[in-house]
N, C-alpha and C. Protein backbone atom coordinates (compact mmCIF):
# COMPACT_ATOMS: atom_id res chain seq x y z
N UNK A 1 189.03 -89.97 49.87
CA UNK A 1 188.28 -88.98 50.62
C UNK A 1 189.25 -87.96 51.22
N UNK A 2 188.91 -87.07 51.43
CA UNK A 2 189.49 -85.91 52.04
C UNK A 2 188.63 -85.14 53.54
N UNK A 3 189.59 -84.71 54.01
CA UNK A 3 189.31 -84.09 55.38
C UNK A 3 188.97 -82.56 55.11
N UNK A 4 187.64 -81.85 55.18
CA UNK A 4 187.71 -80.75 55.33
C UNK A 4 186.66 -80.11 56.47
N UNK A 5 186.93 -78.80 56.41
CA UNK A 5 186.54 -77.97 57.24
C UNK A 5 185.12 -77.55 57.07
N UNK A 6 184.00 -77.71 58.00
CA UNK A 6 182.74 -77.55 57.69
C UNK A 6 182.51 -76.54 57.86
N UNK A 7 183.02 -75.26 58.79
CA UNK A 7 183.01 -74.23 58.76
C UNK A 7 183.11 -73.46 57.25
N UNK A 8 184.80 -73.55 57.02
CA UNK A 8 185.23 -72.71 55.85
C UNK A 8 184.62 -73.45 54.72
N UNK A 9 184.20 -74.21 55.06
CA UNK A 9 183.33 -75.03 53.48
C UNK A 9 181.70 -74.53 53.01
N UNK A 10 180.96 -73.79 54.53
CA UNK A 10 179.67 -73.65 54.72
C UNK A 10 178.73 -74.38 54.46
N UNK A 11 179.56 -75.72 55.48
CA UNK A 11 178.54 -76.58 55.91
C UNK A 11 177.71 -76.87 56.92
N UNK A 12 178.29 -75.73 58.01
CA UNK A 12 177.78 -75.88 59.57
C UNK A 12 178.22 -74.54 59.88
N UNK A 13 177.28 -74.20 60.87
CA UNK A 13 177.76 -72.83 61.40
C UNK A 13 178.30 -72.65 63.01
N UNK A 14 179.20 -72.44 63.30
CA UNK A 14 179.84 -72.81 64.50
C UNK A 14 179.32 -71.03 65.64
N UNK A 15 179.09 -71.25 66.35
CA UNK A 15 178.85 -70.47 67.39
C UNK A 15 179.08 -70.37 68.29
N UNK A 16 180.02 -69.19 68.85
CA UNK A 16 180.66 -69.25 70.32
C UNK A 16 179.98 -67.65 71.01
N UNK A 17 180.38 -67.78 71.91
CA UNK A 17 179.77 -66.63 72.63
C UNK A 17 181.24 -66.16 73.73
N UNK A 18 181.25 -64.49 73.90
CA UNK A 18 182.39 -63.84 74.07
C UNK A 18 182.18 -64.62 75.92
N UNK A 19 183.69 -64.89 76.19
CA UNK A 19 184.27 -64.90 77.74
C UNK A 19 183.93 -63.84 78.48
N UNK A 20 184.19 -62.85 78.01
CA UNK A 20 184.22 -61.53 78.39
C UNK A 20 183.09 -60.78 78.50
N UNK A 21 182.21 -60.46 77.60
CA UNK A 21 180.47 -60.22 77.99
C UNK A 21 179.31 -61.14 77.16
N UNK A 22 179.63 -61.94 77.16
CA UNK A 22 178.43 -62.84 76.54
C UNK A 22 178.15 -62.74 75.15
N UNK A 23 178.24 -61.84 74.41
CA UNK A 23 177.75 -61.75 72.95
C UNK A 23 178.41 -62.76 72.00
N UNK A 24 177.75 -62.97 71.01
CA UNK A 24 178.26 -63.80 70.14
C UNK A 24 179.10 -63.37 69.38
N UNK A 25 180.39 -63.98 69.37
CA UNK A 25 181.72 -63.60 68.67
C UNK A 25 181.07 -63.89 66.84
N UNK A 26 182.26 -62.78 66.26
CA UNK A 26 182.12 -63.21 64.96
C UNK A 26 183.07 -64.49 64.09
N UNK A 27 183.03 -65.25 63.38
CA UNK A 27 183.92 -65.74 63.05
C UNK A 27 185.31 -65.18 61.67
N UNK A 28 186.42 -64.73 62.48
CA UNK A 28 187.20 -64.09 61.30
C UNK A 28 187.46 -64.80 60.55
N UNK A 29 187.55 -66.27 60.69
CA UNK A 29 188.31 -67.26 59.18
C UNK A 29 189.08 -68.05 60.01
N UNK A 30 190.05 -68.97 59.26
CA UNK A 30 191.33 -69.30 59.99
C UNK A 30 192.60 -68.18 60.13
N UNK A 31 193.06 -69.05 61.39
CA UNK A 31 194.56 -68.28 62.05
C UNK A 31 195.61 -68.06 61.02
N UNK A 32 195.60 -68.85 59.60
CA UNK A 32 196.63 -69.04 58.87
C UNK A 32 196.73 -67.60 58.66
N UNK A 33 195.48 -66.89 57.97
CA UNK A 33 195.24 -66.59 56.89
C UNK A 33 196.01 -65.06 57.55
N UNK A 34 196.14 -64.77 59.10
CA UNK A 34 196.83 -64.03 59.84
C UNK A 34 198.46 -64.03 59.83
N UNK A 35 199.12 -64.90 59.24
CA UNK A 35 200.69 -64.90 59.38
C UNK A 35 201.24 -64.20 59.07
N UNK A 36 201.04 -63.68 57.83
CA UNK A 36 201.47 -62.75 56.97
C UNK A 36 200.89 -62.77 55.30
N UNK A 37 201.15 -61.66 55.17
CA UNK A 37 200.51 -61.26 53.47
C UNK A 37 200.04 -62.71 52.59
N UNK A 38 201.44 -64.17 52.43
CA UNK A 38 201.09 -64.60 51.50
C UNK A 38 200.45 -65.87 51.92
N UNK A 39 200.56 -65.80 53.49
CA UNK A 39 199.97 -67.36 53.55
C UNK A 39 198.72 -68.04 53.52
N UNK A 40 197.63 -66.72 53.30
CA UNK A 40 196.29 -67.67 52.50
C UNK A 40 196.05 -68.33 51.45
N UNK A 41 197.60 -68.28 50.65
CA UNK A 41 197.77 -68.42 48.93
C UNK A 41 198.79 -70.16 49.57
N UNK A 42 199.86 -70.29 50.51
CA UNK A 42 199.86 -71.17 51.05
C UNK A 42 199.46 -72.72 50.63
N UNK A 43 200.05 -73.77 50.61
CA UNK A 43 199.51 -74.84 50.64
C UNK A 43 198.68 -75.25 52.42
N UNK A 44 198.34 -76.23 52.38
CA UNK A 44 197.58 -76.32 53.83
C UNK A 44 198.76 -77.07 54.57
N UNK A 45 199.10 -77.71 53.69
CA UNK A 45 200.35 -78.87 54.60
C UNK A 45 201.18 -77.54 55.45
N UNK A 46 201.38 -76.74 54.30
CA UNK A 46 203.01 -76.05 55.00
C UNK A 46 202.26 -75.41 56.45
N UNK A 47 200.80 -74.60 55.96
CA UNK A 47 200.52 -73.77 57.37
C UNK A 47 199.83 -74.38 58.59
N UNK A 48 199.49 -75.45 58.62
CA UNK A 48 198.99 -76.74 59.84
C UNK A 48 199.96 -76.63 60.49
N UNK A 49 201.02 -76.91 60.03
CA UNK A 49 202.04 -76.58 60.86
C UNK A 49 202.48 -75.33 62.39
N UNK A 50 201.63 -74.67 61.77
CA UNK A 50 201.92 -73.22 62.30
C UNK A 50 200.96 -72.82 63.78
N UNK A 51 199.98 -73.62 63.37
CA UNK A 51 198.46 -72.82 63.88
C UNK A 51 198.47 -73.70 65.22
N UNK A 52 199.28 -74.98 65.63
CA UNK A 52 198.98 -75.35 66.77
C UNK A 52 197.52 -76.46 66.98
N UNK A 53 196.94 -76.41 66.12
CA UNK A 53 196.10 -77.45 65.46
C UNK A 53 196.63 -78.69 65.40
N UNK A 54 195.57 -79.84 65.60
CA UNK A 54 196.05 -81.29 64.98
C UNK A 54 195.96 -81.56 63.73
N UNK A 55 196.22 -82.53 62.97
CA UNK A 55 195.63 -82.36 61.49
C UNK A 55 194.54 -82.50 61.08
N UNK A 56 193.86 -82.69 62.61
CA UNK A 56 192.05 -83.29 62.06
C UNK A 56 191.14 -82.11 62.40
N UNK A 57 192.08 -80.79 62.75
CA UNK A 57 191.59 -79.68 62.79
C UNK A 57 191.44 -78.76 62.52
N UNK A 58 190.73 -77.93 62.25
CA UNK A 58 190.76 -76.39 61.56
C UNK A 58 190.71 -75.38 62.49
N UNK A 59 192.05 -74.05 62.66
CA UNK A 59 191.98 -73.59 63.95
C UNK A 59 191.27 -72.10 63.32
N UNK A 60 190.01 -71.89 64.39
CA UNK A 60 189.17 -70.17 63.55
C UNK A 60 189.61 -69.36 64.49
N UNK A 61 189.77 -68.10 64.26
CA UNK A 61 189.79 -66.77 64.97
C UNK A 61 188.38 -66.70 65.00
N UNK A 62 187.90 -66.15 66.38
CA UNK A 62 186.46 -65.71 66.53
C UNK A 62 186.89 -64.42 67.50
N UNK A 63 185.79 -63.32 67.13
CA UNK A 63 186.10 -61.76 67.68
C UNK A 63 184.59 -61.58 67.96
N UNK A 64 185.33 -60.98 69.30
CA UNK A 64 183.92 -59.82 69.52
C UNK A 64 183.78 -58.49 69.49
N UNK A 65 182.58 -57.94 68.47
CA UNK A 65 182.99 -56.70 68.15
C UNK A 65 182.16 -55.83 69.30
N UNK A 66 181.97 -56.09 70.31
CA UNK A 66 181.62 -55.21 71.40
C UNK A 66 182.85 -55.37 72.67
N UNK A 67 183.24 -55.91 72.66
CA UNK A 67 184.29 -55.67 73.62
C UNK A 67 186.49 -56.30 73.08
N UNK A 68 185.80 -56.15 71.88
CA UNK A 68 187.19 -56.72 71.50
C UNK A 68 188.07 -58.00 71.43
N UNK A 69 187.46 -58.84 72.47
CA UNK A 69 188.24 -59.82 72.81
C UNK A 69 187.78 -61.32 71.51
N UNK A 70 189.33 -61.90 71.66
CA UNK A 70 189.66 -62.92 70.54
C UNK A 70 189.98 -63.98 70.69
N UNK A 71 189.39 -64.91 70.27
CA UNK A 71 189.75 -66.33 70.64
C UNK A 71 189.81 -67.32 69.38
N UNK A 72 190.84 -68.26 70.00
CA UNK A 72 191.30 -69.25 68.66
C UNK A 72 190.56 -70.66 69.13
N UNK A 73 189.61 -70.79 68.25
CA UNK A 73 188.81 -72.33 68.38
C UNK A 73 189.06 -73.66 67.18
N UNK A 74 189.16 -74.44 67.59
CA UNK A 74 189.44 -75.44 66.42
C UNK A 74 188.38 -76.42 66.52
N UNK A 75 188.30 -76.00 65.37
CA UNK A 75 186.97 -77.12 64.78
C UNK A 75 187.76 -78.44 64.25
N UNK A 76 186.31 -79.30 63.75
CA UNK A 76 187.18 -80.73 63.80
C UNK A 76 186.57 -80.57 62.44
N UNK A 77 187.62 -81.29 61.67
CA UNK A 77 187.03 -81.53 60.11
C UNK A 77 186.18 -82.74 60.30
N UNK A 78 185.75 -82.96 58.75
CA UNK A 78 185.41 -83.77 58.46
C UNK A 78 185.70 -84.76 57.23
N UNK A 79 185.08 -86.25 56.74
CA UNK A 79 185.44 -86.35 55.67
C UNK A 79 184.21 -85.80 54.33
N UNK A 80 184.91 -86.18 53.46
CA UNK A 80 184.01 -85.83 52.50
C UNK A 80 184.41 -86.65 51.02
């Protein structure tokens, strides 16, 4: 079995709402995919590393496009 992400898999839809004025943030993806140019191409081992995540987690960028503000949430995988 394997551990994955129910989010990036579109199995569940995760919903947060902005700190800052209430609206519902969008979800950008994962933090990896932000490092630079090649690391969405990346294995997962090397970029877990990076994101500050545990390994039983998937860390998302969520934005709000009315006031800007960004937050890093980590979802919990699952198995499958």
């Amino acid at each position: 079995m394997e551990s994955v992400c129910p989010v990036c898999n579109c199995l569940a839809s995760y919903i947060v709402k902005c700190h800052s004025c209430g609206n519902v943030m969008k979800d950008y993806g994962v933090i990896q995919d932000y490092f630079d140019d090649y690391s969405p191409y990346l294995d997962r081992d090397i970029t877990e590393r990076l994101d500050g995540a545990t390994r039983n987690e998937c860390m998302h960028v969520f934005f709000c496009e009315i006031c800007n503000w960004d937050s890093r949430i980590p979802i919990n995988r699952i198995m499958m």
